[in-house]
C-alpha atoms as a PDB file:
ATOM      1  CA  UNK A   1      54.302  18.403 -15.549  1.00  0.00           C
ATOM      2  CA  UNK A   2      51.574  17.635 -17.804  1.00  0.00           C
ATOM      3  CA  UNK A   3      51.204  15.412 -20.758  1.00  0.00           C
ATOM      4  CA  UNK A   4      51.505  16.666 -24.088  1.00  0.00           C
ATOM      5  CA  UNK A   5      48.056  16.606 -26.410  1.00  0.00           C
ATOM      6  CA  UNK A   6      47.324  13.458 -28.124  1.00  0.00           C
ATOM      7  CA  UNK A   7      47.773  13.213 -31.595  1.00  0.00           C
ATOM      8  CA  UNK A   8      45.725  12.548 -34.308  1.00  0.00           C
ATOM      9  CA  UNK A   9      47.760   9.037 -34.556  1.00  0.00           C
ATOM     10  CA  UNK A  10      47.728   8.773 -31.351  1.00  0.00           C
ATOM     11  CA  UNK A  11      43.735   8.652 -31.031  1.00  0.00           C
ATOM     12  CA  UNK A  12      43.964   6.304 -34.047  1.00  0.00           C
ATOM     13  CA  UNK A  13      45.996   3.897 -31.744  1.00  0.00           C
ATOM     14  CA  UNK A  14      43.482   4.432 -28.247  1.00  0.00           C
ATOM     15  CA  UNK A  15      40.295   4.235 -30.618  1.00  0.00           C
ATOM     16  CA  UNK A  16      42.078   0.724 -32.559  1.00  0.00           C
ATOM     17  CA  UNK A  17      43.110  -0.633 -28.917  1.00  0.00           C
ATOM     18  CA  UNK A  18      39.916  -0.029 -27.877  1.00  0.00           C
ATOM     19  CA  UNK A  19      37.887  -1.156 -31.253  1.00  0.00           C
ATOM     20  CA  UNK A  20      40.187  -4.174 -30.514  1.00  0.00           C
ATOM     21  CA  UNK A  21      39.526  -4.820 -27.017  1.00  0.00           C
ATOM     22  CA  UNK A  22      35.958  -4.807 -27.457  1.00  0.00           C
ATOM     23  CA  UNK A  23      35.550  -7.384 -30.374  1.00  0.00           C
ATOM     24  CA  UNK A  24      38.004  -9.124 -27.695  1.00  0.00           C
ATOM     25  CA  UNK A  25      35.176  -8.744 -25.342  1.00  0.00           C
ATOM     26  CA  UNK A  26      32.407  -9.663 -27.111  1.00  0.00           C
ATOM     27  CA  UNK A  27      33.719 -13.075 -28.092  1.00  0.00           C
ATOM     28  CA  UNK A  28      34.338 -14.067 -24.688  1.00  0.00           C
ATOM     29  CA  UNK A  29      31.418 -13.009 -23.781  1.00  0.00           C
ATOM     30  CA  UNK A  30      29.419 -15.181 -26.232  1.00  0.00           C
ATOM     31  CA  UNK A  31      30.317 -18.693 -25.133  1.00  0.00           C
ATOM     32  CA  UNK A  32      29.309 -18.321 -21.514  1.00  0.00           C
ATOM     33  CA  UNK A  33      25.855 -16.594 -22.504  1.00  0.00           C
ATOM     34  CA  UNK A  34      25.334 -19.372 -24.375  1.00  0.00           C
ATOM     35  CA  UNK A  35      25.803 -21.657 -21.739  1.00  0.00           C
ATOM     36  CA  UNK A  36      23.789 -19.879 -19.068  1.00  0.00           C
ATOM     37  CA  UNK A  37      21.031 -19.866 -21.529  1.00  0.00           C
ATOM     38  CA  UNK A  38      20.940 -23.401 -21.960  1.00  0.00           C
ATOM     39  CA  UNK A  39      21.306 -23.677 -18.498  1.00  0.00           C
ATOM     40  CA  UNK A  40      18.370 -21.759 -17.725  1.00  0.00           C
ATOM     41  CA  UNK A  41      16.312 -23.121 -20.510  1.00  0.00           C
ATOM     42  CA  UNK A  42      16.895 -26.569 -18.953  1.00  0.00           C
ATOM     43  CA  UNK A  43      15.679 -25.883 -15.511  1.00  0.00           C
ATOM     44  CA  UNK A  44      12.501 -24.093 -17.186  1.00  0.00           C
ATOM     45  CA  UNK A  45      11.865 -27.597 -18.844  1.00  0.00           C
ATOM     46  CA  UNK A  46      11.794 -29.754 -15.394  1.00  0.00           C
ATOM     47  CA  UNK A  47      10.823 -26.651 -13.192  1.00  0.00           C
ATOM     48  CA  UNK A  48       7.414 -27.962 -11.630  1.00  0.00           C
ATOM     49  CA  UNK A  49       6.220 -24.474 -11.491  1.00  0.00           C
ATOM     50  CA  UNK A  50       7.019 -24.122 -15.351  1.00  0.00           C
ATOM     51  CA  UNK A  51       4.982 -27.015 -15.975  1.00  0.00           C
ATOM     52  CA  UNK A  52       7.948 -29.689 -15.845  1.00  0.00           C
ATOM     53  CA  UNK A  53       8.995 -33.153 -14.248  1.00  0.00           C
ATOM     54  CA  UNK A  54      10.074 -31.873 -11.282  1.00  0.00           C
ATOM     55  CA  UNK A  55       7.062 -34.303  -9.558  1.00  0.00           C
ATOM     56  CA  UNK A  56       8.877 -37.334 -10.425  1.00  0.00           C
ATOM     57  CA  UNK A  57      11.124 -37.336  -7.403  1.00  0.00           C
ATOM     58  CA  UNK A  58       7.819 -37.191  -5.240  1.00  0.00           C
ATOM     59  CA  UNK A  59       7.526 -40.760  -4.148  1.00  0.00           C
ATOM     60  CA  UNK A  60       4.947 -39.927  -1.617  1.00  0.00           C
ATOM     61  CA  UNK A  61       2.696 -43.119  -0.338  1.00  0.00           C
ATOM     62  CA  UNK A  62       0.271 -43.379   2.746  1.00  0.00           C
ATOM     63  CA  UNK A  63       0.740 -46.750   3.441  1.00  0.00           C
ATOM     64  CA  UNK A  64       2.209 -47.061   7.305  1.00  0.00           C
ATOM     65  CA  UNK A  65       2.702 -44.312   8.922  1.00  0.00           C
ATOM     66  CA  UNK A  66       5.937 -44.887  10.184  1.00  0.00           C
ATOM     67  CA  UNK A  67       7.295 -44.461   6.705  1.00  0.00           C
ATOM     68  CA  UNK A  68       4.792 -41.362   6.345  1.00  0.00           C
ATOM     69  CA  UNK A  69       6.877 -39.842   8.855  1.00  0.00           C
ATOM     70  CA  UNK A  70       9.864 -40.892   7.079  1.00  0.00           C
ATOM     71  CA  UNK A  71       8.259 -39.463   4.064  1.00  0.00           C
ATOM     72  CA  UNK A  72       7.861 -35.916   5.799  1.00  0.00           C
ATOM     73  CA  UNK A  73      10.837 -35.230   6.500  1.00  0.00           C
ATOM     74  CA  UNK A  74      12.536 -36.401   3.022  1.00  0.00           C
ATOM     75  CA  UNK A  75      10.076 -33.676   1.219  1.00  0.00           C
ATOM     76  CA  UNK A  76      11.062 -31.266   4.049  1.00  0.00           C
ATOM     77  CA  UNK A  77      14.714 -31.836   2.852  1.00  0.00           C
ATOM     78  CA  UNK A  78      13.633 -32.136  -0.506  1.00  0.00           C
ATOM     79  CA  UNK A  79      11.478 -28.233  -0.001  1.00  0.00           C
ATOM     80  CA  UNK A  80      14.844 -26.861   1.077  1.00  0.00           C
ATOM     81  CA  UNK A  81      17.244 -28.354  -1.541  1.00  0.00           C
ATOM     82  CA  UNK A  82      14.293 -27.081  -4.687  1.00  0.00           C
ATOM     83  CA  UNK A  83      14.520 -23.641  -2.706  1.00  0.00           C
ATOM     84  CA  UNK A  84      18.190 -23.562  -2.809  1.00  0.00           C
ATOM     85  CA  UNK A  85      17.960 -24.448  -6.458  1.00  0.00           C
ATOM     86  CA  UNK A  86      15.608 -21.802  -7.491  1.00  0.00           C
ATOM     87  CA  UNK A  87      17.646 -19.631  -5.908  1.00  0.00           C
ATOM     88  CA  UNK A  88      20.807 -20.660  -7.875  1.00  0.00           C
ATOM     89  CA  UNK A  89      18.811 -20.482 -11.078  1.00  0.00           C
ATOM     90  CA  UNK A  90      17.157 -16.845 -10.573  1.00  0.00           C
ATOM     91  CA  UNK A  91      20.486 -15.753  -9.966  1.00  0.00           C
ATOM     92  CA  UNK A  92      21.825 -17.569 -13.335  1.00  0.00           C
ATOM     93  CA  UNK A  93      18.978 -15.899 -15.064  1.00  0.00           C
ATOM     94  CA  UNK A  94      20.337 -12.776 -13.851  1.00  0.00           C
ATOM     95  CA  UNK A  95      24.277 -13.328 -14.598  1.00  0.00           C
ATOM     96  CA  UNK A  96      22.291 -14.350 -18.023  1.00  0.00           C
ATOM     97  CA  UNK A  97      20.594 -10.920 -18.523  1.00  0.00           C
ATOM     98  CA  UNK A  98      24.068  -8.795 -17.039  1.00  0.00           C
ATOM     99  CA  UNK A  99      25.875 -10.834 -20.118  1.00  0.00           C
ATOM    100  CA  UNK A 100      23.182  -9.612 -22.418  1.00  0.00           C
ATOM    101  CA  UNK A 101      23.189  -6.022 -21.359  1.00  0.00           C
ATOM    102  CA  UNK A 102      27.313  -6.049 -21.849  1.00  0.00           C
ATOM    103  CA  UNK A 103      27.542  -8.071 -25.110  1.00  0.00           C
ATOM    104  CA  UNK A 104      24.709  -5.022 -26.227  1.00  0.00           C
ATOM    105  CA  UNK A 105      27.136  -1.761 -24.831  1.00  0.00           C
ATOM    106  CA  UNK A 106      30.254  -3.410 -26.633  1.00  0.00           C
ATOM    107  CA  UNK A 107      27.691  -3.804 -29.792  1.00  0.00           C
ATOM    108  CA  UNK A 108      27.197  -0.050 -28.985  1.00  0.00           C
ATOM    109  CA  UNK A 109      30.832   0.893 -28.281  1.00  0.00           C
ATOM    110  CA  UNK A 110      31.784  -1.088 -31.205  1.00  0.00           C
ATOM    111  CA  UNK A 111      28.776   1.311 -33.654  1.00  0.00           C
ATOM    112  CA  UNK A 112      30.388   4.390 -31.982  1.00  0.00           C
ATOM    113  CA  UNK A 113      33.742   3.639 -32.557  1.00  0.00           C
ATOM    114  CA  UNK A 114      33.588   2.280 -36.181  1.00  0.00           C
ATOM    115  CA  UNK A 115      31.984   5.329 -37.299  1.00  0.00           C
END
């Protein structure tokens, strides 16, 4: 069997659910943005390759070579842990840009379906 047409009330009622559903959306949307940004904005500050602090935990020293070797192998461990950071951050930066592009549609969706 099929459905009977939708109503001119009933589109009212999809098109207010929906209207509805997107303001939803774009509040929760907002907090979290926020926060990634922030986020983001902080590891730009003490990024070394943005020009931050990120030198301070280089305590590198040539005095004995014992503790050079020592030394080595801390930055190696250091390397990897700053990679694995990056890493995290790009991909915040992109969770940061996805939130962006949504809270933009429902600004579309919510143009569209005021009209």
């Amino acid at each position: 069997m099929s459905n009977p047409p939708a109503t001119s009330q009933d589109q009212k009622v999809e098109m207010k659910a929906a209207f509805d559903w997107t303001l939803q959306m774009m509040g929760l949307l907002q907090k979290p943005r926020h926060v990634l940004l922030a986020t983001v904005e902080a590891w730009q500050a003490f990024d070394l390759e943005e020009g931050g602090d990120m030198d301070y935990f280089d305590d590198s020293d040539d005095s004995d070579e014992d503790v050079r070797t020592e030394e080595v192998a801390a930055q190696r461990k250091r390397d990897r842990s700053i990679r694995n950071i990056k890493k995290m951050f790009c991909e915040l930066r992109e969770y940061h840009a996805d939130m962006v592009a949504l809270i933009e549609k429902c600004s579309n969706y919510k143009k569209a379906v005021s009209c």
